[in-house]
Protein backbone atom coordinates (compact mmCIF):
# COMPACT_ATOMS: atom_id res chain seq x y z
CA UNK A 1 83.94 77.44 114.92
CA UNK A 2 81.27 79.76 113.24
CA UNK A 3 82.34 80.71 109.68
CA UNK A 4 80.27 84.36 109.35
CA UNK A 5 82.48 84.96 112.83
CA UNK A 6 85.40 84.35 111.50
CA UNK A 7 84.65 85.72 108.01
CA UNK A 8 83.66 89.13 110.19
CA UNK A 9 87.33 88.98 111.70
CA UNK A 10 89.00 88.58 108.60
CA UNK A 11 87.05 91.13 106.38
CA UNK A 12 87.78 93.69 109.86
CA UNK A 13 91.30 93.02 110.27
CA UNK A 14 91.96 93.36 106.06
CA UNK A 15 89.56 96.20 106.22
CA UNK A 16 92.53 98.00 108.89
CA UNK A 17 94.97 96.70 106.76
CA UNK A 18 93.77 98.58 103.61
CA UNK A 19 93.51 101.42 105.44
CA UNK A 20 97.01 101.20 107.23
CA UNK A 21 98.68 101.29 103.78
CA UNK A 22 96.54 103.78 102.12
CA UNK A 23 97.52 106.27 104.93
CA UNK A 24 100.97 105.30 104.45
CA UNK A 25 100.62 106.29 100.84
CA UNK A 26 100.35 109.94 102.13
CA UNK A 27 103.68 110.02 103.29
CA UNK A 28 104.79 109.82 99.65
CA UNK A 29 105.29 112.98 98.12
CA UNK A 30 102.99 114.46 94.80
CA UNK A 31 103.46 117.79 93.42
CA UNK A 32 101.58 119.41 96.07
CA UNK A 33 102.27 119.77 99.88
CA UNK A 34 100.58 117.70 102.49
CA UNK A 35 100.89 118.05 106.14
CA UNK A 36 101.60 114.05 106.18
CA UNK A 37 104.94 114.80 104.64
CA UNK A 38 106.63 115.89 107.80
CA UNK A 39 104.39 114.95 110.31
CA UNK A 40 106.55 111.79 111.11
CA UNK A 41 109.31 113.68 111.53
CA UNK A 42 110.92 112.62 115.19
CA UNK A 43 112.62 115.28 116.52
CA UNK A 44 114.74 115.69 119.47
CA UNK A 45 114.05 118.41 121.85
CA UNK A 46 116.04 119.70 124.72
CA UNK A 47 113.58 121.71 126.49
CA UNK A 48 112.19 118.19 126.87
CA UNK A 49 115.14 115.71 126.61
CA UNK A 50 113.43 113.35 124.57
CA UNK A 51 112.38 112.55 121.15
CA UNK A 52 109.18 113.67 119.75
CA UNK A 53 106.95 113.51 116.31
CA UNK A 54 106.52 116.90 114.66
CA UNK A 55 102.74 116.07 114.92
CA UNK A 56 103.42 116.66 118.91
CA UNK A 57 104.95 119.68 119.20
CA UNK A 58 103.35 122.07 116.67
CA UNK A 59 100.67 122.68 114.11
CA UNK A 60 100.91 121.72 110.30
CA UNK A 61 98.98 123.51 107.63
CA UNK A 62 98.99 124.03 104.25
CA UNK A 63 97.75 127.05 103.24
CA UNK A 64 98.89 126.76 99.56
CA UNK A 65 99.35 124.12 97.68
CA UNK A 66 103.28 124.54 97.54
CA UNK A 67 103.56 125.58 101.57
CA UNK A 68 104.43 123.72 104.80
CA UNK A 69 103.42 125.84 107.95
CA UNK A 70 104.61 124.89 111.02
CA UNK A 71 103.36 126.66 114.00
CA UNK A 72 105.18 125.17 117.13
CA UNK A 73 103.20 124.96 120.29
CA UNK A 74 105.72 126.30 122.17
CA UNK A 75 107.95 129.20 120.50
CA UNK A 76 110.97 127.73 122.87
CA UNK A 77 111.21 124.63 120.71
CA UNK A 78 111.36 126.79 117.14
CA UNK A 79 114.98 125.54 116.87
CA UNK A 80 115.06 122.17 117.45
CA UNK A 81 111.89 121.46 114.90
CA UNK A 82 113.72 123.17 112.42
CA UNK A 83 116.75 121.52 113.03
CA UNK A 84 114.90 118.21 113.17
CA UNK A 85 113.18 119.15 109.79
CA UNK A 86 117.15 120.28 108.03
CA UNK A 87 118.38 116.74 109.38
CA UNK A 88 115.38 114.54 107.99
CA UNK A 89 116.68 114.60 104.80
CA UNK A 90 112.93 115.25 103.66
CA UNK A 91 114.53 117.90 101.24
CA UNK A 92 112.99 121.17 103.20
CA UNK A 93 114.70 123.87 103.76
CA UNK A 94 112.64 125.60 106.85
CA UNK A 95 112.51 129.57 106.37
CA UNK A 96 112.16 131.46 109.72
CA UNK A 97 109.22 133.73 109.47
CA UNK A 98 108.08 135.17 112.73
CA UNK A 99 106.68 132.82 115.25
CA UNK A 100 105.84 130.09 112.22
CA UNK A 101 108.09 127.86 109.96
CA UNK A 102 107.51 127.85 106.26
CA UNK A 103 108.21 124.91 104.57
CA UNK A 104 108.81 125.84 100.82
CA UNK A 105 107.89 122.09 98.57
CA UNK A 106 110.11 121.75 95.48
CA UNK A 107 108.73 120.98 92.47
CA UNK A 108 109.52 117.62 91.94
CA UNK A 109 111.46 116.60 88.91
CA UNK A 110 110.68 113.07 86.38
CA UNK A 111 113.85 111.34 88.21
CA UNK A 112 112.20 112.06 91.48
CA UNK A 113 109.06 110.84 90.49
CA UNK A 114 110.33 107.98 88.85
CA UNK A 115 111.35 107.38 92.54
CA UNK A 116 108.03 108.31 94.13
CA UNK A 117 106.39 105.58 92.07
CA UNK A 118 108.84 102.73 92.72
CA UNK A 119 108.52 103.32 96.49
CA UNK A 120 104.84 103.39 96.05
CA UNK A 121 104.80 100.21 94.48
CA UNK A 122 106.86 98.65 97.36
CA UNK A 123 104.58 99.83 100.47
CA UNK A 124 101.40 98.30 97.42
CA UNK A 125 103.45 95.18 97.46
CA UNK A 126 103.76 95.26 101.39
CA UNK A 127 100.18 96.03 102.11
CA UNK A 128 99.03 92.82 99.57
CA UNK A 129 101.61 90.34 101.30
CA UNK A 130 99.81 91.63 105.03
CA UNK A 131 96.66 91.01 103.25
CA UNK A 132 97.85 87.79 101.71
CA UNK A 133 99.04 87.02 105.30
CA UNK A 134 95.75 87.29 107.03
CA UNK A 135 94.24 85.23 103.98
CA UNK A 136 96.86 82.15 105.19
CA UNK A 137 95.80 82.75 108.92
CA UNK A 138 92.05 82.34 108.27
CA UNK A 139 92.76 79.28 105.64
CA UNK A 140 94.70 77.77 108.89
CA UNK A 141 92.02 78.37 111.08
CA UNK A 142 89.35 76.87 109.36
CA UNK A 143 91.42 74.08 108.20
CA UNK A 144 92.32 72.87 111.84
CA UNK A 145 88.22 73.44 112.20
CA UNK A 146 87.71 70.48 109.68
CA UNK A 147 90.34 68.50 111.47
CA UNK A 148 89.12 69.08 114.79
CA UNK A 149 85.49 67.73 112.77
CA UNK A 150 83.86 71.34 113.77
CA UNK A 151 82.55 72.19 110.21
CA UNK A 152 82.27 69.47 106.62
CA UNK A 153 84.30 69.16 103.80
CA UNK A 154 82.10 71.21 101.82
CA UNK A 155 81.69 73.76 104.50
CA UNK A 156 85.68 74.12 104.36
CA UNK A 157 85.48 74.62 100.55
CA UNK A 158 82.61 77.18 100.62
CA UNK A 159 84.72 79.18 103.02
CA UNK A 160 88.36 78.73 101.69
CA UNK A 161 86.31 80.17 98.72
CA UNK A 162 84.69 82.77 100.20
CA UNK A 163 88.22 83.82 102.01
CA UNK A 164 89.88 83.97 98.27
CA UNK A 165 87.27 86.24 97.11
CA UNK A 166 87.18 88.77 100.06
CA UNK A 167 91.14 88.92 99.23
CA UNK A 168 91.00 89.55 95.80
CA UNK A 169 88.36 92.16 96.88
CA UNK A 170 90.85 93.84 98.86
CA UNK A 171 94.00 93.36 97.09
CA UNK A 172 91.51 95.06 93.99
CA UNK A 173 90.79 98.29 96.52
CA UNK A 174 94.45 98.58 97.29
CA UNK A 175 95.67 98.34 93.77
CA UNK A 176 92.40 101.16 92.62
CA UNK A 177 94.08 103.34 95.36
CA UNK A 178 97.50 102.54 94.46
CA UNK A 179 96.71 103.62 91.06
CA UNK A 180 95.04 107.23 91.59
CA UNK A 181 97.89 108.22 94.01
CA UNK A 182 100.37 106.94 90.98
CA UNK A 183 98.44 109.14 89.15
CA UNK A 184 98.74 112.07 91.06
CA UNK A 185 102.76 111.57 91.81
CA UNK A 186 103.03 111.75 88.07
CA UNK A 187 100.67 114.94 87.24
CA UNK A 188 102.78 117.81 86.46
């Protein structure tokens, strides 16, 4: 087993990790609107018979910083996505305006942001176990190295080391990032 391999794999697959939960952060809602807020949205549309992400059937802008435009690809499917928006129980309430929906963003109140925070601090708290996760798996890995007698005792140490530092590493990005997007939930 070559350690710098495996050290490569790890740092990649925390490196996706980190960046997995820092674009799930977007979905959580500051004082300003973000097209990431109803992109998810899965919507079910007849024309089509299926369900579909909002993403997928039209454009979303934000041409001010407290407006959601949706321009659907298709004008036919205007009513379901704004249908699918009302029943996400996002908090929208989709205004009509030509061939475009307009997506008016509350200002949020301290309760709600109260909120905001706590569920940031869970999907924080699930991005350090995945990275704690992928720590264990490496640990494994080199452990059943030393077993197998493909690296020393010392070699194991160096890199059990070296794994515990690139976590803390990460698990330090994730709570810096964690931290600003606190900050800007709670900026009135």
């Amino acid at each position: 087993m070559d350690i710098e391999f495996a050290m490569m794999e790890l740092e990649e697959a925390m490196q996706k990790s980190l960046d997995f939960t820092i674009s799930d952060f977007a979905s959580i809602r500051t004082g300003k609107a973000n097209p990431s807020m109803v992109e998810g949205v899965e919507i079910h549309v007849n024309a089509y018979g299926m369900n579909m992400k909002l993403r997928q059937l039209a454009n979303i802008t934000t041409p001010e910083p407290r407006m959601i435009v949706v321009e659907p690809f298709d004008f036919a499917n205007m009513k379901d996505i704004e249908r699918g928006i009302r029943e996400s129980r996002l908090g929208f309430n989709p205004v009509t305006y030509g061939k475009i929906l307009r997506l008016p963003v509350p200002e949020l109140t301290g309760e709600r942001r109260k909120e905001m925070v706590k569920m940031l601090k869970e999907k924080t708290e699930d991005g350090k176990i995945r990275l704690r996760g992928l720590r264990r798996d490496a640990v494994d890995a080199v452990r059943k190295a030393e077993k197998a007698s493909a690296i020393t005792e010392d070699d194991l140490k160096g890199a059990e080391d070296d794994i515990q530092k690139l976590t803390d590493n990460f698990i330090k990005d994730l709570e810096s990032a964690s931290q600003k997007k606190e900050a800007e939930v709670l900026q009135v």
